[in-house]
Protein backbone atom coordinates (compact mmCIF):
# COMPACT_ATOMS: atom_id res chain seq x y z
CA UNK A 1 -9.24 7.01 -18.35
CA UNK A 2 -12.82 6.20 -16.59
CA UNK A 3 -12.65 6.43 -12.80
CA UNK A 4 -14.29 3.20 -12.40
CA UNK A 5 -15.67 2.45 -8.80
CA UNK A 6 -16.17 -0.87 -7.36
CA UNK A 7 -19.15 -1.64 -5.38
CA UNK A 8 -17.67 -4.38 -3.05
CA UNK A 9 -17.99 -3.68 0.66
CA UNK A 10 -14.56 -2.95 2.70
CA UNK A 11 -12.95 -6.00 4.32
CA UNK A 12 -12.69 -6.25 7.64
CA UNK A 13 -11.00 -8.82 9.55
CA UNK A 14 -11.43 -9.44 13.38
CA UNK A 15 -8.27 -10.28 15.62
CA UNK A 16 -10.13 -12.04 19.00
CA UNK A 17 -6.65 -12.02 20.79
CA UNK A 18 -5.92 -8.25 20.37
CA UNK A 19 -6.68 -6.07 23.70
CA UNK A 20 -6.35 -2.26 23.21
CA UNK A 21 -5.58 -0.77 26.44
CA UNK A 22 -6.54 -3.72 28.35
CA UNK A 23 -10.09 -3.56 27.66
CA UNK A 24 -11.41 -4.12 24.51
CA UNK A 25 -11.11 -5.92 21.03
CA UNK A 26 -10.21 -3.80 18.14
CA UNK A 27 -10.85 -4.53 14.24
CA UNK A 28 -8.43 -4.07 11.36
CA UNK A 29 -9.31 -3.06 7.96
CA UNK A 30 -7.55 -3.94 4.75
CA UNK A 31 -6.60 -0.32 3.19
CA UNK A 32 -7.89 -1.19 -0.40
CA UNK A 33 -11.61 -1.44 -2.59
CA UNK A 34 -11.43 2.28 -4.12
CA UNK A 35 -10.49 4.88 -1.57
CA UNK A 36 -7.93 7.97 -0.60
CA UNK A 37 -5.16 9.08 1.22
CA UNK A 38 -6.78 10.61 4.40
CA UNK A 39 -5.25 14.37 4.94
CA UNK A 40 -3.35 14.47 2.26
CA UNK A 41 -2.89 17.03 -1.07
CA UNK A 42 -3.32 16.36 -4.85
CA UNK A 43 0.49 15.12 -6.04
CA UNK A 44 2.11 16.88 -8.28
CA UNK A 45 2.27 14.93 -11.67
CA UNK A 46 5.14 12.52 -12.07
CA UNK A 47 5.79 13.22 -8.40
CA UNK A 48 5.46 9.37 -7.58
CA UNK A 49 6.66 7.91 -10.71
CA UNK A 50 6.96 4.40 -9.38
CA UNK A 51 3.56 4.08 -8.17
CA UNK A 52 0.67 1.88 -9.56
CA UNK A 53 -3.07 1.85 -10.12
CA UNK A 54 -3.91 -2.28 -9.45
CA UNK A 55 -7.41 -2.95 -11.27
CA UNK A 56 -9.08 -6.13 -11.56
CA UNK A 57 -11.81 -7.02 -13.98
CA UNK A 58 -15.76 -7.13 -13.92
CA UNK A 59 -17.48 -7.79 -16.67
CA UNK A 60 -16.07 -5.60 -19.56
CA UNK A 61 -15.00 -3.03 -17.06
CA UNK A 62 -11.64 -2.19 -14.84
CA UNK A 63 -11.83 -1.03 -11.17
CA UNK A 64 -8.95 0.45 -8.94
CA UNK A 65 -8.55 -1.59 -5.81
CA UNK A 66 -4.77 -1.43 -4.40
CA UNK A 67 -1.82 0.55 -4.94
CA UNK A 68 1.96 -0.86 -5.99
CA UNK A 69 5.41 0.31 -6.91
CA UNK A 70 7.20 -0.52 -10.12
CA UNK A 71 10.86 -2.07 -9.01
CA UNK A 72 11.41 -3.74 -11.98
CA UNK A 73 10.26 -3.40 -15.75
CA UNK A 74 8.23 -6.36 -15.42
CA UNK A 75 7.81 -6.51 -11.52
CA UNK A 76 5.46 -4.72 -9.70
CA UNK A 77 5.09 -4.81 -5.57
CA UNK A 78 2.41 -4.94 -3.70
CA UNK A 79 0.29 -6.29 -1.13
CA UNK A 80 -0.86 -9.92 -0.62
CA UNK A 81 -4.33 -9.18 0.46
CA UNK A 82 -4.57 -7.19 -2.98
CA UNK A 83 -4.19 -10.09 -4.90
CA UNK A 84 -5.00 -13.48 -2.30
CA UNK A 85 -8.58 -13.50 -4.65
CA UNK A 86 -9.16 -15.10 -8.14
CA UNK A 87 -9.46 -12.27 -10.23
CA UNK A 88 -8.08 -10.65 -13.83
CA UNK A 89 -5.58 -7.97 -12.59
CA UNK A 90 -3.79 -5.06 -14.92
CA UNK A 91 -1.79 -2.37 -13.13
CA UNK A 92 -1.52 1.42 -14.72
CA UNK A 93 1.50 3.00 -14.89
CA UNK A 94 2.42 6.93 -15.66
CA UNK A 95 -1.20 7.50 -13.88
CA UNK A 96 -2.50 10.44 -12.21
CA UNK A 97 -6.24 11.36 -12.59
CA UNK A 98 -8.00 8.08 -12.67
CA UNK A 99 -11.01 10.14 -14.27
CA UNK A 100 -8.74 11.12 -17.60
CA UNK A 101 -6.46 10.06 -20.42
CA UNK A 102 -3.39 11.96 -19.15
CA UNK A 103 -1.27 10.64 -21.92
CA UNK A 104 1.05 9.11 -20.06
CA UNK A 105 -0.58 6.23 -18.46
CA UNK A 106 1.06 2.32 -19.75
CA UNK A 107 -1.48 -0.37 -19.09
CA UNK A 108 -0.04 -3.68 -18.97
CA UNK A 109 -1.29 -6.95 -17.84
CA UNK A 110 -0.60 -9.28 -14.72
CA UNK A 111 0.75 -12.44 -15.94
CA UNK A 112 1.10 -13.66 -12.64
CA UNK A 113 1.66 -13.34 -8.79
CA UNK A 114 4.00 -14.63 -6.52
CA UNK A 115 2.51 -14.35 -2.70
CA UNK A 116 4.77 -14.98 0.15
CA UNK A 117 4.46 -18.34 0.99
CA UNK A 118 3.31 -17.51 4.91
CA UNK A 119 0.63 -15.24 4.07
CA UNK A 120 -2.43 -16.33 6.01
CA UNK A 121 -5.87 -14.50 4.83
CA UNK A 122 -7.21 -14.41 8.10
CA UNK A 123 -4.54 -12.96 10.35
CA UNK A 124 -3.30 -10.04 8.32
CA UNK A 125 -1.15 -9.51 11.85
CA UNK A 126 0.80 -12.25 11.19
CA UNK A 127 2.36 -10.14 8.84
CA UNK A 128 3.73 -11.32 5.10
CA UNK A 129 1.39 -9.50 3.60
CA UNK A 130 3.51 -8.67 0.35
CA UNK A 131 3.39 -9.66 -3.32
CA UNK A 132 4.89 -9.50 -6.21
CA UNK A 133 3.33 -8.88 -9.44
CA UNK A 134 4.49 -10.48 -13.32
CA UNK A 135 3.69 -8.37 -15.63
CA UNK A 136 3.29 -9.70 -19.25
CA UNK A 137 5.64 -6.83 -21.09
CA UNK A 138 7.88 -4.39 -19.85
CA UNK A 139 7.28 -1.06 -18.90
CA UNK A 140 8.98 1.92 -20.81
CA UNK A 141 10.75 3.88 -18.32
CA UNK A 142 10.62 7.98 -19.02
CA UNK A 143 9.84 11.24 -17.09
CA UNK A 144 6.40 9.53 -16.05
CA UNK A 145 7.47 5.90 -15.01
CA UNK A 146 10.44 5.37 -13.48
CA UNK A 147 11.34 2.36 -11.00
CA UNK A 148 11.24 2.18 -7.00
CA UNK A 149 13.99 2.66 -4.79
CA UNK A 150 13.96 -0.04 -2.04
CA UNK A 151 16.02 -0.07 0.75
CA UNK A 152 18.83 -2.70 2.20
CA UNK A 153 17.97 -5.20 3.32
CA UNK A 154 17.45 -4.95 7.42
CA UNK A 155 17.46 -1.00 7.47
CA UNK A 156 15.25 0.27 10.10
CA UNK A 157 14.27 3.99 9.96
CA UNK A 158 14.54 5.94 12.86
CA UNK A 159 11.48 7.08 15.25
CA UNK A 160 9.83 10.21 13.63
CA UNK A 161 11.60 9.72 10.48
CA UNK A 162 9.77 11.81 7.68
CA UNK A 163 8.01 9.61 5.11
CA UNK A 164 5.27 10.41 2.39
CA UNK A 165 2.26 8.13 1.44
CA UNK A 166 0.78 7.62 -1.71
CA UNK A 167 -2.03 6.17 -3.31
CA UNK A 168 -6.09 6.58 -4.54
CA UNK A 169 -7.44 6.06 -1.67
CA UNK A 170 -10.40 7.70 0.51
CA UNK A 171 -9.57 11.60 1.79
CA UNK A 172 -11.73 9.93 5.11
CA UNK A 173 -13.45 7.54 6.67
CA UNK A 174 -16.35 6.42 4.43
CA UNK A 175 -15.45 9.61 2.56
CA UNK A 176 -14.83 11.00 -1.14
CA UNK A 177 -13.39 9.69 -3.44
CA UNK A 178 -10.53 12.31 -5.83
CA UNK A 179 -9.24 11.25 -8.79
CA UNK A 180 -6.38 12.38 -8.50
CA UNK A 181 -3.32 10.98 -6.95
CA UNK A 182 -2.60 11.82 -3.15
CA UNK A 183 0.03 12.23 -0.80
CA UNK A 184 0.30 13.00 3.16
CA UNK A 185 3.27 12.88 5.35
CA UNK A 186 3.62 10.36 7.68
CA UNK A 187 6.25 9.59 9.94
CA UNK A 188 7.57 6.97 11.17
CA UNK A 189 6.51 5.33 14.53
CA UNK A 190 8.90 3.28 15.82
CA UNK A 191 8.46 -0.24 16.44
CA UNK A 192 9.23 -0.32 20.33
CA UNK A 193 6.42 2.95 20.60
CA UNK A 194 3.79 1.26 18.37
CA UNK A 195 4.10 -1.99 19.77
CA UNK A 196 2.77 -0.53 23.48
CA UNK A 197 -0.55 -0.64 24.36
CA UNK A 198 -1.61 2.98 23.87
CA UNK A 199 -0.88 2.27 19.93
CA UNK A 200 -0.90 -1.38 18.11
CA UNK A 201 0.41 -3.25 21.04
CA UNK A 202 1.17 -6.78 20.13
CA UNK A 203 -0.76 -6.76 16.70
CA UNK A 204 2.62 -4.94 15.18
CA UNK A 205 5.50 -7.18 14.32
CA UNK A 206 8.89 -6.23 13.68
CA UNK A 207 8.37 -6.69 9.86
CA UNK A 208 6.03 -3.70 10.09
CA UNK A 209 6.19 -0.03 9.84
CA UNK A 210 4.03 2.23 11.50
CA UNK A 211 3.89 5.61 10.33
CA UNK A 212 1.14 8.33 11.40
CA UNK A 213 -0.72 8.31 13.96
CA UNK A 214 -1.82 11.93 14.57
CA UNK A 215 -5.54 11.34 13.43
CA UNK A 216 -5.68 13.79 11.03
CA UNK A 217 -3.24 12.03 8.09
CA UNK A 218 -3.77 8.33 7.25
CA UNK A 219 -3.74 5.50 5.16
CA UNK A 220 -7.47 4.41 3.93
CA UNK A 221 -9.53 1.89 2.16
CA UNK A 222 -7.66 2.04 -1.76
CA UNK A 223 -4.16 2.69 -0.51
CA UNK A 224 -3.10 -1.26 0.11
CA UNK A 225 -0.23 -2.13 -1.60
CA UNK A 226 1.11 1.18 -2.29
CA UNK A 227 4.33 2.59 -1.04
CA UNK A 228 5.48 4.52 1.88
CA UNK A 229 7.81 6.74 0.22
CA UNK A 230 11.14 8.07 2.67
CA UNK A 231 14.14 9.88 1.26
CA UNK A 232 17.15 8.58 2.56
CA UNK A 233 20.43 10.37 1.07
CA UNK A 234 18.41 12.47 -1.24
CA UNK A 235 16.79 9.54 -2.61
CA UNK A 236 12.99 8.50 -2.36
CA UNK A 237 13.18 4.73 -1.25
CA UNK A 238 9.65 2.68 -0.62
CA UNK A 239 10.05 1.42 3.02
CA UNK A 240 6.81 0.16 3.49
CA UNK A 241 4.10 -1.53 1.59
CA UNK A 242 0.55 0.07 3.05
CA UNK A 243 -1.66 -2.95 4.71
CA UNK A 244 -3.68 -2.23 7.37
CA UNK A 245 -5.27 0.47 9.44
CA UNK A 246 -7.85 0.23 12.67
CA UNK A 247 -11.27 -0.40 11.91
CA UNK A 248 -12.26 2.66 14.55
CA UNK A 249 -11.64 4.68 11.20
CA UNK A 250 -8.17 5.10 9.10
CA UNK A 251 -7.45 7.92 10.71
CA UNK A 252 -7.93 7.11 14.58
CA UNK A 253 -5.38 8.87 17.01
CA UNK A 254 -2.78 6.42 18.31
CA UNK A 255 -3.65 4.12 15.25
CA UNK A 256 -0.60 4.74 12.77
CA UNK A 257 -1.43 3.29 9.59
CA UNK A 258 0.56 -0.51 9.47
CA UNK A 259 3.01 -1.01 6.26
CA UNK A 260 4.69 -3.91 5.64
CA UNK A 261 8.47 -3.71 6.20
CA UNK A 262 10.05 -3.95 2.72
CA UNK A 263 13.55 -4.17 4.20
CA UNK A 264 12.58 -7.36 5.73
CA UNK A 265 11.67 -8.87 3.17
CA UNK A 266 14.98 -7.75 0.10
CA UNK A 267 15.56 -11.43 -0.20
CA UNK A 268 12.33 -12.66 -0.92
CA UNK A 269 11.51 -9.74 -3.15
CA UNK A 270 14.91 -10.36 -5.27
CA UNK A 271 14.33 -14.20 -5.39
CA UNK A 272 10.93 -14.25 -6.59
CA UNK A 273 11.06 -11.37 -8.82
CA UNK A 274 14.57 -13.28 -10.76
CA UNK A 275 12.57 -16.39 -10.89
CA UNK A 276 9.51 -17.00 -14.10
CA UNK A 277 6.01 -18.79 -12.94
């Protein structure tokens, strides 16, 4: 498959309220528009069997922009700031080198989207920032596409808790740009840590999972939507939906990169995935 790559500039999006330390205003940045998992190592193939390429259309050509998880045949999460735009979408599944026809890639179309209701474009701290994807026919499940584990619903993981990121995003700041798909450990940073004012401080809700942190591994611009990926029990379950990291650069120390909580949202996920447009 060609590795498309989309010209648009990175989103930004400024929170006036949010005081880092006291003393100054910080940006966020959406983690999507063609980047890499900062830190992280080429997957293995059919390591992440759940997870998604999101494209959108230009002209007669596709672009990679977010990340998503397969939880259904049809259904495909990810987040809402991936998909709050009026565009053609098509997600890839069984992908691993967005520069080559592995052979195993399914390419199906978005029929539709469903975006939480309380999703609000301009305050991505808010939080709800989660969708869920139609997809027009079902995915074949085999070796190379397999559905998402999610958690139950309210399950908080412990401080420190070993998880593993995903996506085609950027390996830094402004950086490359690999093909292939990438992984980096993060763990988890829990909520009453990341909430102080050495880390997020108030801009991190309780719907949120931080995970990272260390300022070497990170989240980046082309990772939104994808899945933080945490075995509980011997089983790979996608905690968090990736959405946001600081604008001081994806991997800045004390900045953990911001997922939205999938166990907070099981009931939302289940009703609006069961439902048609």
């Amino acid at each position: 498959m060609p590795n498309c790559i989309s010209s648009k500039m990175l989103t930004f999006l400024l929170l006036a309220a949010f005081v880092l330390g006291g003393q100054c205003n910080d940006n966020l940045r959406y983690i999507e528009d063609n980047a890499r998992v900062v830190g992280g190592t080429n997957s293995a193939k059919n390591a992440w069997p759940w997870q998604v390429s999101l494209q959108y259309r230009s002209g007669t050509s596709w672009y990679h922009t977010c990340g998503g998880s397969l939880i259904r045949v049809n259904r495909v999460l990810t987040a809402a700031h991936c998909v709050d735009r009026a565009n053609t979408y098509r997600v890839v599944l069984g992908e691993h080198n967005l520069s080559l026809n592995d052979g195993t890639e399914q390419v199906i179309s978005v029929s539709g989207i469903r975006i939480h209701a309380s999703w609000n474009t301009n305050n991505v701290a808010a939080g709800y920032d989660i969708a869920v994807l139609h997809l027009a026919s079902s995915a074949t499940i085999n070796s190379y596409v397999k559905l998402a584990n999610l958690p139950s619903d309210g399950a908080v993981l412990a401080n420190n808790y070993n998880c593993i990121i995903s996506g085609w995003g950027r390996t830094s700041t402004g950086g490359s740009l690999p093909s292939i798909l990438q992984q980096a450990p993060l763990p988890v940073v829990a909520h009453s840590t990341c909430s102080t004012s050495s880390y997020w401080g108030t801009t991190v809700k309780t719907t949120m999972v931080c995970a990272g942190g260390n300022g070497v591994q990170a989240g980046c611009n082309g990772d939104s939507g994808g899945p933080l990926n945490c075995a509980v029990n011997g089983v790979y379950q996608v905690h968090g939906v990736t959405s946001f990291v600081s604008s001081l650069g994806c991997n800045a120390y004390l900045k953990p990169t911001v997922f939205t909580r999938v166990s907070a949202y099981i009931s939302w996920i289940n009703s609006v995935s069961s439902t048609s447009l």
